[in-house]
Protein backbone atom coordinates (compact mmCIF):
# COMPACT_ATOMS: atom_id res chain seq x y z
CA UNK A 1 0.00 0.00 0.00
CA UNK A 2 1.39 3.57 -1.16
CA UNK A 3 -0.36 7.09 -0.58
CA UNK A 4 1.58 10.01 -2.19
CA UNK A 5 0.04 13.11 -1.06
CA UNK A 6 1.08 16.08 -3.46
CA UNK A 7 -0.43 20.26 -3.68
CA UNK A 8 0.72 21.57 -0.34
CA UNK A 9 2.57 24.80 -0.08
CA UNK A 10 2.71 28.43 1.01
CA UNK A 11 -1.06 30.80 0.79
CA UNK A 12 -2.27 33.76 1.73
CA UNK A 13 -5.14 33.80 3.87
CA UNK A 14 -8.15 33.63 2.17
CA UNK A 15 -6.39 31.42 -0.21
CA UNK A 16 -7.23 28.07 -2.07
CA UNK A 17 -5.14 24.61 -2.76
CA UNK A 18 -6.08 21.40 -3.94
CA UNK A 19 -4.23 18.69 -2.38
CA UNK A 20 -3.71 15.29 -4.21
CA UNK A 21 -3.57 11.64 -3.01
CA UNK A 22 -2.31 8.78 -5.22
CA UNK A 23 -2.55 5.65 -4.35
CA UNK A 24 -1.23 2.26 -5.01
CA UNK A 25 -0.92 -1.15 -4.16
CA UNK A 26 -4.61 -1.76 -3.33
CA UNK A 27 -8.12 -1.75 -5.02
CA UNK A 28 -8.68 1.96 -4.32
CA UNK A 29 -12.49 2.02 -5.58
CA UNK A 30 -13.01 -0.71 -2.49
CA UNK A 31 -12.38 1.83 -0.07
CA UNK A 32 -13.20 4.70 1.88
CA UNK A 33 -10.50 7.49 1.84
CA UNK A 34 -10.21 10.09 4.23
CA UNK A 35 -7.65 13.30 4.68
CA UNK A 36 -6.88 14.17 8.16
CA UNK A 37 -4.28 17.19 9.44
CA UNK A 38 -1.94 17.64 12.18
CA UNK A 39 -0.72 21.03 13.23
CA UNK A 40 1.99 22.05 15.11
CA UNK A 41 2.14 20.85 19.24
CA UNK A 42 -1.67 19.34 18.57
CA UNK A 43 -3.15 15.78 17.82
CA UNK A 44 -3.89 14.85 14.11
CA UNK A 45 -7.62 15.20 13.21
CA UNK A 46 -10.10 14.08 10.60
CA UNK A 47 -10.96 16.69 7.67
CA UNK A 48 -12.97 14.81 5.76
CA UNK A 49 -13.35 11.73 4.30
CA UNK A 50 -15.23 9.64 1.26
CA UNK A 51 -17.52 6.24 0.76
CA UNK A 52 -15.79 3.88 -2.15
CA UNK A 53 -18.00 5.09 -5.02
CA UNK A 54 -17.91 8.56 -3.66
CA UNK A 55 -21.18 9.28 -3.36
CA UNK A 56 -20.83 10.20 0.59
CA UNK A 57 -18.65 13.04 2.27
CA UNK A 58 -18.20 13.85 5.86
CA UNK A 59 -16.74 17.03 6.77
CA UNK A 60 -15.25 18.14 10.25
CA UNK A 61 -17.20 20.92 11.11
CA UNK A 62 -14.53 24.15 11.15
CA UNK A 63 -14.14 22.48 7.19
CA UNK A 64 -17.63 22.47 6.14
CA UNK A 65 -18.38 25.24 3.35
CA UNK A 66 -14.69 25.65 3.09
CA UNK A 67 -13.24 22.35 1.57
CA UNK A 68 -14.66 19.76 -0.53
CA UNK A 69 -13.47 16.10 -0.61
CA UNK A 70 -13.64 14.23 -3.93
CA UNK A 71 -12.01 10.97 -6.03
CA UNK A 72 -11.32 9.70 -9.07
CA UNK A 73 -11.17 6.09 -9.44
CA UNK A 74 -10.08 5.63 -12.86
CA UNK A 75 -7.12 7.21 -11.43
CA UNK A 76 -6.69 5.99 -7.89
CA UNK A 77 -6.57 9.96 -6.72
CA UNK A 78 -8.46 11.09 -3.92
CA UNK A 79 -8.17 15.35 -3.94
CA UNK A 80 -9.15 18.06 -1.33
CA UNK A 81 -9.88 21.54 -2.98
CA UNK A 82 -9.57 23.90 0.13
CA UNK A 83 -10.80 27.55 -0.28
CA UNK A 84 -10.68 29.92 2.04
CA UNK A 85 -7.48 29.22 3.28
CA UNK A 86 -6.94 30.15 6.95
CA UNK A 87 -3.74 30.13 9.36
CA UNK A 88 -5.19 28.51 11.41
CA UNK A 89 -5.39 25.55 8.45
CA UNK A 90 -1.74 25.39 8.78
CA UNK A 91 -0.85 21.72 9.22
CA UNK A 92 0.54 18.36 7.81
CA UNK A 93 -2.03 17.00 5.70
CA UNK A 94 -2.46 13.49 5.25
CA UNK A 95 -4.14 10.74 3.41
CA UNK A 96 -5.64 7.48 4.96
CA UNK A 97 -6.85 4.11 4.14
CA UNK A 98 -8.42 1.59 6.65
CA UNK A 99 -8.54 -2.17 5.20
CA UNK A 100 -9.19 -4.98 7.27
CA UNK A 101 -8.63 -2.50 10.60
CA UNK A 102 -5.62 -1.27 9.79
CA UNK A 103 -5.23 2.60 8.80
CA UNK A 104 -2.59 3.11 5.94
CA UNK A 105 -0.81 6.38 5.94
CA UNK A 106 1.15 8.84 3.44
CA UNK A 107 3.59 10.83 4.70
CA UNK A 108 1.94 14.42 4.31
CA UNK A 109 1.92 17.38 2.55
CA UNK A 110 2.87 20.90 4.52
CA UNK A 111 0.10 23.81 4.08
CA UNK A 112 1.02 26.84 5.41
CA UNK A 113 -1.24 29.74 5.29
CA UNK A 114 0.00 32.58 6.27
CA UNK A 115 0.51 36.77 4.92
């Protein structure tokens, strides 16, 4: 199992990114995928996540409005598109699998939002 998360960087506030997540090594369209963050000195925490097909998101609430979870199976990519961007979104992002119990991790992607 591989997740390659990709799009982070350096925004303004009130910015957007779209952060990728390939993945590999598994039937991706089997599973749910989920994005969670972890800033600085605090514990990591779910963003959002999506059912197999795709058809279901859940959304921490301080995301909702703000970022949108989506996939593409034909290309084993699960995306976030987050708009407006604040500091206190600065974290490590990552990208998670759970199969048979067992959460699969990438290593993250730094956003940093900040003037």
């Amino acid at each position: 199992v591989q997740l390659v998360e990709s799009g982070g960087g350096l925004v303004q506030p009130g910015g957007s990114l779209r952060l990728s997540c390939s993945a590999s090594g598994f039937t991706f369209s089997y599973y749910r995928m989920s994005w969670y963050r972890q800033a600085p000195g605090k514990e990591r925490e779910l963003v959002a996540a999506i059912s197999s097909g795709g058809s279901m998101t859940n959304y921490a609430d301080s995301m909702k409005g703000r970022f949108t979870i989506s996939r593409d199976n034909a290309k084993n990519t699960v995306y976030l598109q987050m708009n407006g961007l604040k500091p206190e979104d600065t974290a490590v992002y990552y990208c998670s699998a759970r199969m048979s119990g067992v959460d699969y991790w990438g290593k993250g992607t730094l956003v940093t939002v900040s003037s």
